[in-house]
N, C-alpha and C. Protein backbone atom coordinates (compact mmCIF):
# COMPACT_ATOMS: atom_id res chain seq x y z
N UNK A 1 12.03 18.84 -4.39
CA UNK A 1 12.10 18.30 -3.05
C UNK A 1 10.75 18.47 -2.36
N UNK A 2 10.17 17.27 -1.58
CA UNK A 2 9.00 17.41 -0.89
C UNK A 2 9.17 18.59 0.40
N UNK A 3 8.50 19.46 0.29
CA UNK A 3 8.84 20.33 1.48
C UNK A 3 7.58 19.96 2.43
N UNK A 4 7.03 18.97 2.66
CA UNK A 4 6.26 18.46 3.72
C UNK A 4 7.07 17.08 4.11
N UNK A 5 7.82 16.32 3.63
CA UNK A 5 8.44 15.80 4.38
C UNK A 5 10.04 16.25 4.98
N UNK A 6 10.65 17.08 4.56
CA UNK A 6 11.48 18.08 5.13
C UNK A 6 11.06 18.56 6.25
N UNK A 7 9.65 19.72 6.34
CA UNK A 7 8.98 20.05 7.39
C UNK A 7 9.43 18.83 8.30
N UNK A 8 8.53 17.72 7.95
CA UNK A 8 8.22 16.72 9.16
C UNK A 8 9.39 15.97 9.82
N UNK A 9 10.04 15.73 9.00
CA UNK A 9 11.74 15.05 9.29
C UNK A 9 12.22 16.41 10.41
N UNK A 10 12.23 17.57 9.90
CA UNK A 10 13.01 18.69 10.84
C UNK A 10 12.67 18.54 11.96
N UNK A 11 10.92 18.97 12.54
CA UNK A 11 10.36 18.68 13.34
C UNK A 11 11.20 17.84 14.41
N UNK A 12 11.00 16.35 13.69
CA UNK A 12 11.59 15.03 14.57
C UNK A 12 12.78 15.19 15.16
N UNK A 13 13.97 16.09 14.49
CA UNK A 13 15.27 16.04 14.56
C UNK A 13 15.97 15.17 13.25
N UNK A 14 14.94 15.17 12.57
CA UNK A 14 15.97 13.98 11.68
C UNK A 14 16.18 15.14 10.35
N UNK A 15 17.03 14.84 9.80
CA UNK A 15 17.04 15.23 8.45
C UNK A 15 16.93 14.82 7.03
N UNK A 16 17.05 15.58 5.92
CA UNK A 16 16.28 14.90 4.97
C UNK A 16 17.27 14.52 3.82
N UNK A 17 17.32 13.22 3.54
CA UNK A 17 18.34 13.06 2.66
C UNK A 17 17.79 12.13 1.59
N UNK A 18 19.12 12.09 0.75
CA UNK A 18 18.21 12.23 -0.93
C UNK A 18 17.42 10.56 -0.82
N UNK A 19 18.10 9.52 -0.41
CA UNK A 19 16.95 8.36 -0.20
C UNK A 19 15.89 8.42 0.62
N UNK A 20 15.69 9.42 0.98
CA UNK A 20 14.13 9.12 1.92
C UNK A 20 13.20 9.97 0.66
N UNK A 21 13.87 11.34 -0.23
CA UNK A 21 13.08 11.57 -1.16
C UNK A 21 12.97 10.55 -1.90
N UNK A 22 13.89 9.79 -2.35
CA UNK A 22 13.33 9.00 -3.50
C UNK A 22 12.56 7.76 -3.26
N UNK A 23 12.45 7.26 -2.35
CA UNK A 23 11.59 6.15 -1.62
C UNK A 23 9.99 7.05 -1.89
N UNK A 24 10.20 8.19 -1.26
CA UNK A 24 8.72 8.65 -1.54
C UNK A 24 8.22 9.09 -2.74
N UNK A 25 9.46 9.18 -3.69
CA UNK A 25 8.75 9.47 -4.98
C UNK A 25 8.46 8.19 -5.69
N UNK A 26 9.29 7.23 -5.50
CA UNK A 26 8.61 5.75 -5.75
C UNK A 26 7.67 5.64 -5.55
N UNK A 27 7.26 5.63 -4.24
CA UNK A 27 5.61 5.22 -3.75
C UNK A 27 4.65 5.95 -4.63
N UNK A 28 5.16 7.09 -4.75
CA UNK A 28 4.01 8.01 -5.13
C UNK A 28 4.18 7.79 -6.83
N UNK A 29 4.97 7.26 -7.41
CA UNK A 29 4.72 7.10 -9.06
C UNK A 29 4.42 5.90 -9.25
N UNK A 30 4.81 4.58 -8.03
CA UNK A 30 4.03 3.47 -8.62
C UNK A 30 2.51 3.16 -7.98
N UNK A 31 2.35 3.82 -7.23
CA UNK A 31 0.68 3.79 -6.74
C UNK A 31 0.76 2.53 -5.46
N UNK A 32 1.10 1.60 -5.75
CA UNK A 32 0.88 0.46 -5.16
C UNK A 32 2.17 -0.20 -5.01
N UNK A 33 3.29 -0.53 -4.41
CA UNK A 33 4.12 -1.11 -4.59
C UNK A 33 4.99 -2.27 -3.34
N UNK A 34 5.63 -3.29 -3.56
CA UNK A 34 6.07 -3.63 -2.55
C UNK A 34 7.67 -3.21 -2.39
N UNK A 35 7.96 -2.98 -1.22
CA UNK A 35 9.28 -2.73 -1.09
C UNK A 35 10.40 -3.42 -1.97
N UNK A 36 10.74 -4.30 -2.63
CA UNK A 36 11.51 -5.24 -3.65
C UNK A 36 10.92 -4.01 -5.31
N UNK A 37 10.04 -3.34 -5.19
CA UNK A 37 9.47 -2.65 -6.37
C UNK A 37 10.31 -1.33 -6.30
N UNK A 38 9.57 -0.94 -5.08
CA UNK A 38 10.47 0.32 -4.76
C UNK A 38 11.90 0.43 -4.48
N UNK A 39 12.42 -0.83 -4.24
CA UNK A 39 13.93 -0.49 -4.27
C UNK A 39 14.58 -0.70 -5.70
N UNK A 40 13.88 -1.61 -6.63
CA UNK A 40 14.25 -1.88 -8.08
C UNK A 40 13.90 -0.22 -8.99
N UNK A 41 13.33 0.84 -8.54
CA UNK A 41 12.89 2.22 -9.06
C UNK A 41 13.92 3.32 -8.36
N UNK A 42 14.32 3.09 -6.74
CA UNK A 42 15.02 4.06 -6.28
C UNK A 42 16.70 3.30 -6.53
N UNK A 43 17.07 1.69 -6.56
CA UNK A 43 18.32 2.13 -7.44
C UNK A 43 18.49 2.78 -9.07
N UNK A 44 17.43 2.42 -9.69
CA UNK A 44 17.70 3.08 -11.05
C UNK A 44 18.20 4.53 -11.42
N UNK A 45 18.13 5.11 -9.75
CA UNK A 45 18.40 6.59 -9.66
C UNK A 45 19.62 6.82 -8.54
N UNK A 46 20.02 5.59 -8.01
CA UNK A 46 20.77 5.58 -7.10
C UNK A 46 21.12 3.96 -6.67
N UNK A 47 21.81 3.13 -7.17
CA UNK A 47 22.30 1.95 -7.34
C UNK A 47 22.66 1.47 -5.77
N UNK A 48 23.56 2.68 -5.46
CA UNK A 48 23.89 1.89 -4.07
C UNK A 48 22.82 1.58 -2.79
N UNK A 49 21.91 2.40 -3.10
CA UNK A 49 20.75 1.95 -1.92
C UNK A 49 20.32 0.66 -2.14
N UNK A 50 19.89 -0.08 -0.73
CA UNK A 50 20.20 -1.19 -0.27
C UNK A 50 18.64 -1.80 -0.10
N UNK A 51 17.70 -2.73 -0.20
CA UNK A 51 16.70 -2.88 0.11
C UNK A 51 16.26 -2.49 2.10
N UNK A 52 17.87 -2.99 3.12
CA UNK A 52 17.68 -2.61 3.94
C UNK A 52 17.26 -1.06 4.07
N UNK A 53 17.71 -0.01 3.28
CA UNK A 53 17.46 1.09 3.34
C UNK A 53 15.84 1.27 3.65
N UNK A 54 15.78 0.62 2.04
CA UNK A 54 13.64 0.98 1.82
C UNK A 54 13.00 0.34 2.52
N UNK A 55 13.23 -0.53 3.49
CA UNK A 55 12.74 -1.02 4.89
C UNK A 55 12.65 0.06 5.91
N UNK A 56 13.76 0.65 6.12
CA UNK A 56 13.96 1.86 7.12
C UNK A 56 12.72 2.52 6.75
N UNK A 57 13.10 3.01 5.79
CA UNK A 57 12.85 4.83 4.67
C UNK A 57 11.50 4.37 5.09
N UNK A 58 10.47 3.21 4.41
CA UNK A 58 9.03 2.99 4.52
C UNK A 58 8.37 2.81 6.07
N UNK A 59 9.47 1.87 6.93
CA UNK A 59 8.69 2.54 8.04
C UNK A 59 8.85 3.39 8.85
N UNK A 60 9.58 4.94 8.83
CA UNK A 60 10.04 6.06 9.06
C UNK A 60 8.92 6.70 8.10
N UNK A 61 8.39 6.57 6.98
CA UNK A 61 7.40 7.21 6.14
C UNK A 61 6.29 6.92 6.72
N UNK A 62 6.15 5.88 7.04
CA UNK A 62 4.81 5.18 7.82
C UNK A 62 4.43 6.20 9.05
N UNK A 63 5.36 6.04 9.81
CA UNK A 63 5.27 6.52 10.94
C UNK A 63 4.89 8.40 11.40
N UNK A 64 5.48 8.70 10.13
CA UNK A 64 5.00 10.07 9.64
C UNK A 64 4.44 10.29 8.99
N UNK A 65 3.14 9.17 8.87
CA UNK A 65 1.80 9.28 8.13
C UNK A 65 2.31 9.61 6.72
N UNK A 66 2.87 9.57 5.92
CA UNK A 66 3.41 9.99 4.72
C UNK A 66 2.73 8.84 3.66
N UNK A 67 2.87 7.53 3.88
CA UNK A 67 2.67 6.32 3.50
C UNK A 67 1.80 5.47 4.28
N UNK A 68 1.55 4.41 3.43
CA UNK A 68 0.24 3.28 4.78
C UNK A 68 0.53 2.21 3.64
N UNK A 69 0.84 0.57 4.56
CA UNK A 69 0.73 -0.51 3.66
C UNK A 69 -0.42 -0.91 3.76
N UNK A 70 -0.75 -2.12 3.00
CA UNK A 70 -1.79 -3.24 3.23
C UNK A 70 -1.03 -4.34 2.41
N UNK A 71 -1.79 -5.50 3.39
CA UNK A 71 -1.38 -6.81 2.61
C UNK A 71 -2.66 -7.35 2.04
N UNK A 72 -1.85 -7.51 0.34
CA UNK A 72 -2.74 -8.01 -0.79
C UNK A 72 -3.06 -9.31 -0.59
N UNK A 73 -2.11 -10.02 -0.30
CA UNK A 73 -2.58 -11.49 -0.13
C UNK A 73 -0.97 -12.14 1.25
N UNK A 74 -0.80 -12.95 0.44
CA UNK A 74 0.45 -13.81 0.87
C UNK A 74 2.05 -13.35 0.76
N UNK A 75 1.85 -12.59 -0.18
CA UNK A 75 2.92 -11.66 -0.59
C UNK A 75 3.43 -11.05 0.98
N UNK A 76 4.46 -9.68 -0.04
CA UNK A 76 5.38 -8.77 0.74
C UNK A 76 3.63 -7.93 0.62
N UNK A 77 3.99 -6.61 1.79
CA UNK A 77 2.90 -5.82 1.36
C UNK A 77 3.62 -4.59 0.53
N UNK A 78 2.43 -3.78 0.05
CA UNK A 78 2.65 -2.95 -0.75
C UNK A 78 2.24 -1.54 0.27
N UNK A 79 2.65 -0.88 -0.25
CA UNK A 79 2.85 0.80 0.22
C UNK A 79 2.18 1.19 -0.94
N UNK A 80 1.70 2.82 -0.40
CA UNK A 80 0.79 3.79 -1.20
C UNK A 80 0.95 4.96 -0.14
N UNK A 81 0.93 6.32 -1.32
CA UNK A 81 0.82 7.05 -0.48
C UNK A 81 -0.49 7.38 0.64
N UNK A 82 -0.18 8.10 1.71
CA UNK A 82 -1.29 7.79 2.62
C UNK A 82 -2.76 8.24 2.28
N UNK A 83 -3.07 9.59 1.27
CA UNK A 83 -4.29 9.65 0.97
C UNK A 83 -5.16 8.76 -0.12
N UNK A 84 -3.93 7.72 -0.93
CA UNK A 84 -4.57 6.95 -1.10
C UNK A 84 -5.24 5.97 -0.60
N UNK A 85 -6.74 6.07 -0.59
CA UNK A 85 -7.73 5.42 0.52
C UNK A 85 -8.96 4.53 -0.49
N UNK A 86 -8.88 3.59 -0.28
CA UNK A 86 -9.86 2.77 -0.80
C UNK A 86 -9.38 1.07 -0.47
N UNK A 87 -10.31 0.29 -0.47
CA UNK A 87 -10.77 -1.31 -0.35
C UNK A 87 -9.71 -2.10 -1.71
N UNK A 88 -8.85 -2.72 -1.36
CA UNK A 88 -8.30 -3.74 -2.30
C UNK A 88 -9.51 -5.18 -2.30
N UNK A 89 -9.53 -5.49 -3.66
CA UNK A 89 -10.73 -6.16 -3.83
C UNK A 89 -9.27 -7.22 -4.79
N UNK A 90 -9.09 -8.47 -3.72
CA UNK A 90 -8.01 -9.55 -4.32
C UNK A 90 -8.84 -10.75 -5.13
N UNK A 91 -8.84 -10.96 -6.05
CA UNK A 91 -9.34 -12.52 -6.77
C UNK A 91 -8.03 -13.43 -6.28
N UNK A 92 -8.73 -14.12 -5.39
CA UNK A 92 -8.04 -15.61 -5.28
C UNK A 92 -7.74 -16.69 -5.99
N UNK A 93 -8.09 -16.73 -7.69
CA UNK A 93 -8.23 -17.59 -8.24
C UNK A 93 -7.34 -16.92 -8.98
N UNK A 94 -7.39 -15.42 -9.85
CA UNK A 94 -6.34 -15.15 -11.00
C UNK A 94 -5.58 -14.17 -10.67
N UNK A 95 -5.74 -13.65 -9.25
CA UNK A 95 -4.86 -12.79 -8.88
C UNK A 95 -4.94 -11.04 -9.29
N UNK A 96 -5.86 -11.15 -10.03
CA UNK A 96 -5.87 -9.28 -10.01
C UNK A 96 -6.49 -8.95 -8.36
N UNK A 97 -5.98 -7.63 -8.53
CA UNK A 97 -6.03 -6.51 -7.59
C UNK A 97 -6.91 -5.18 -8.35
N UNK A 98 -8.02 -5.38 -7.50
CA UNK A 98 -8.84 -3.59 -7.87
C UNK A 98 -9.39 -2.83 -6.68
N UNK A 99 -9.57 -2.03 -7.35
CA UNK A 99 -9.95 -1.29 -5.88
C UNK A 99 -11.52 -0.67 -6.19
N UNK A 100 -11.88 -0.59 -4.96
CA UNK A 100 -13.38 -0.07 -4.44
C UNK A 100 -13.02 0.97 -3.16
N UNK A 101 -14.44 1.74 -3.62
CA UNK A 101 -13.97 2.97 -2.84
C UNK A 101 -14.57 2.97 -1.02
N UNK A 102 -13.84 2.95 -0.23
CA UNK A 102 -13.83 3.19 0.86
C UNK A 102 -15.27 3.10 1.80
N UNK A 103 -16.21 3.99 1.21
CA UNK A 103 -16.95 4.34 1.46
C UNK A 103 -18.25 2.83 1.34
N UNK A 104 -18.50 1.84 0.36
CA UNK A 104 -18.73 0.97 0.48
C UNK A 104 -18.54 0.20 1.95
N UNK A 105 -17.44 0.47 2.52
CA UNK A 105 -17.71 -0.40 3.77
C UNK A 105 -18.33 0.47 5.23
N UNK A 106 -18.99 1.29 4.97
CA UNK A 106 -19.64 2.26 6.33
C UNK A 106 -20.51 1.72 6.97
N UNK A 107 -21.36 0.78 6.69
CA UNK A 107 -22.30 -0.06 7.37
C UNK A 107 -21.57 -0.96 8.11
N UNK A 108 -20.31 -1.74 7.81
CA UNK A 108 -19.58 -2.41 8.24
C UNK A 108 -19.14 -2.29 9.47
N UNK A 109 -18.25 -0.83 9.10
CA UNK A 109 -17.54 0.34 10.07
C UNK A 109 -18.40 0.85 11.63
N UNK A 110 -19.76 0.63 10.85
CA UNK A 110 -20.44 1.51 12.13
C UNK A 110 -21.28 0.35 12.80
N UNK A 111 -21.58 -0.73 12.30
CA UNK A 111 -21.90 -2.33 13.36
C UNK A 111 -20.74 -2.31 13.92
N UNK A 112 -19.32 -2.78 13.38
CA UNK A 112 -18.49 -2.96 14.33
C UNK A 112 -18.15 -1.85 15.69
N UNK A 113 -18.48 -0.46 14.92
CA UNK A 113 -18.30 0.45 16.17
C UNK A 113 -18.80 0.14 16.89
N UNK A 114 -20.27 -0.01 16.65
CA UNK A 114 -21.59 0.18 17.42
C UNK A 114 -22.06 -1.79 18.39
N UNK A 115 -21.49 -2.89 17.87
CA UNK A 115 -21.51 -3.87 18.08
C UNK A 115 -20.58 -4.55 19.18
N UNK A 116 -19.30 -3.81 18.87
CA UNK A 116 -17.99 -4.62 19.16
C UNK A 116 -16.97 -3.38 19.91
N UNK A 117 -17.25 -1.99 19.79
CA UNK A 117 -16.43 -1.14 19.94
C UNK A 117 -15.05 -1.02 19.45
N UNK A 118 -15.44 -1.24 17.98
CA UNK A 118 -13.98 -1.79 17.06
C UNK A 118 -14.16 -0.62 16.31
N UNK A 119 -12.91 0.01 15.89
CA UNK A 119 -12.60 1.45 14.76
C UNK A 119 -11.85 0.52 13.79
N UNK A 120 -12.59 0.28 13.32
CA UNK A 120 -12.15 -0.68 11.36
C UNK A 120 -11.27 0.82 10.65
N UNK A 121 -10.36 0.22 10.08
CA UNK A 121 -9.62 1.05 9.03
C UNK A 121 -10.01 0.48 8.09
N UNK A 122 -10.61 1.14 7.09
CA UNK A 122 -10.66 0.67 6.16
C UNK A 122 -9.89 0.46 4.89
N UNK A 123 -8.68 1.36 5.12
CA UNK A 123 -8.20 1.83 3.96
C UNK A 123 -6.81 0.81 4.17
N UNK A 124 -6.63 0.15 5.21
CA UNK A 124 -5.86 -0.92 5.20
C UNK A 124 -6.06 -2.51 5.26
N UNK A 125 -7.50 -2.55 4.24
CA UNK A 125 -8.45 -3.93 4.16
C UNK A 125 -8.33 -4.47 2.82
N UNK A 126 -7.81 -5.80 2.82
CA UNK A 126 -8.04 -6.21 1.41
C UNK A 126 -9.17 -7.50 1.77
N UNK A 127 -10.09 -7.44 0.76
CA UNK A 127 -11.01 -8.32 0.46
C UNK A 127 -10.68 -9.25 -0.23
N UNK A 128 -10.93 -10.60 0.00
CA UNK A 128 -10.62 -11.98 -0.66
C UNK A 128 -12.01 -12.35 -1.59
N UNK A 129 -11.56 -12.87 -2.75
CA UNK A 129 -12.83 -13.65 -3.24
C UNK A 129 -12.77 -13.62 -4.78
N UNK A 130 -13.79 -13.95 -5.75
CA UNK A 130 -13.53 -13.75 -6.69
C UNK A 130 -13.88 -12.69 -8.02
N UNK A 131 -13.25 -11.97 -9.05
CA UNK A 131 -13.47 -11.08 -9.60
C UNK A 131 -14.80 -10.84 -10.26
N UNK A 132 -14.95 -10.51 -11.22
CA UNK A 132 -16.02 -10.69 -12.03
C UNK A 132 -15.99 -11.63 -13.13
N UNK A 133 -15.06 -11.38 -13.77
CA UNK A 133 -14.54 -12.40 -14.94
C UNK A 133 -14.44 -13.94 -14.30
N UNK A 134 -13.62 -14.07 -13.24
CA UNK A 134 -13.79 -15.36 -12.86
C UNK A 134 -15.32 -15.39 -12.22
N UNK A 135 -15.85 -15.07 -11.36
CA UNK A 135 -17.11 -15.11 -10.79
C UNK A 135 -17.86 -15.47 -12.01
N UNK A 136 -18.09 -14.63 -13.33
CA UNK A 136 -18.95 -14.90 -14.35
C UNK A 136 -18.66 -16.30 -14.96
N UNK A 137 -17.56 -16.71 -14.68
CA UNK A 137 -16.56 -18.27 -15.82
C UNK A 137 -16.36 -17.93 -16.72
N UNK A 138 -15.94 -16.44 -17.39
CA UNK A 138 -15.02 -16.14 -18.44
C UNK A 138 -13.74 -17.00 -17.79
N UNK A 139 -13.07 -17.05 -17.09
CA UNK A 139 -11.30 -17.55 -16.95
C UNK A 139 -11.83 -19.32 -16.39
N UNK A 140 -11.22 -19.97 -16.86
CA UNK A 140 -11.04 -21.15 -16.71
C UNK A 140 -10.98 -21.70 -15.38
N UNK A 141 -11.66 -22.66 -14.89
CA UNK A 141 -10.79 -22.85 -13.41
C UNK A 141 -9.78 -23.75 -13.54
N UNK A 142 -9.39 -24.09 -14.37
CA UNK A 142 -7.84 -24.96 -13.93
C UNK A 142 -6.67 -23.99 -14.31
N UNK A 143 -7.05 -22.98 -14.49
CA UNK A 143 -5.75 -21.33 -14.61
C UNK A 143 -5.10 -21.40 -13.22
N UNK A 144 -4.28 -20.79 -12.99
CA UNK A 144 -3.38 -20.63 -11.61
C UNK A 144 -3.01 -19.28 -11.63
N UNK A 145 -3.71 -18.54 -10.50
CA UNK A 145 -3.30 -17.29 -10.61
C UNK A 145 -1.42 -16.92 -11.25
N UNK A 146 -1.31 -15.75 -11.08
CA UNK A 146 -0.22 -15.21 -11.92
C UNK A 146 0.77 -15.12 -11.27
């Protein structure tokens, strides 16, 4: 049992019951996931939970910093646990997802501070464009992402 989200649930008044653990152990074993992911992993351990549930559970996790989404593209978004921190780097053409580390965007971060009086998150940014493989014309362009 997570005894930091126990802690934090007590705190609130809420208590801790076995689908809010397993929502968070989802997140945290698939790295990246969208809610339709995480509910296909937390029924395999518990059938009757409901996708309405892992709607709740994720933004009740959210909200207790536990978790943080970003949206990859057009999709549902995906959840990660919250210290996972880094730049989703999306190819628009074949559809992978990679990541770059955070820290790459600090010049960014500190014009906009310093320009605009904007606090950029970075760790909830996905970048559009194309990979390397496609960028180089290893992948075909008449492919359709996946």
């Amino acid at each position: 049992m997570d005894t930091t989200l126990k802690r934090t649930l007590h705190r609130r008044g809420l208590r801790m019951t076995p689908q809010r653990q397993l929502v968070l152990d989802a997140v945290r074993e698939l790295g990246h996931a969208t809610p339709e992911q995480i509910c296909a992993k937390v029924q395999s351990a518990a059938p009757a939970v409901n996708i309405t549930t892992i709607y709740r559970t994720l933004d009740l996790l959210e909200e207790l910093r536990l978790v943080r989404h970003a949206h990859l593209g057009h999709g549902a978004p995906t959840y990660s646990e919250r210290e996972h921190e880094h730049v989703h780097l999306v190819c628009h053409h074949c559809g992978a997802v990679s990541e770059a580390p955070s820290s790459l965007m600090e010049a960014l971060v500190e014009r906009l501070r310093e320009d605009e009086g904007f606090e950029l998150d970075v760790t909830h940014v996905a970048l559009s464009g194309r990979c390397r493989d496609c960028a180089s014309g290893e992948t075909s362009d008449t492919e359709e992402p996946e």
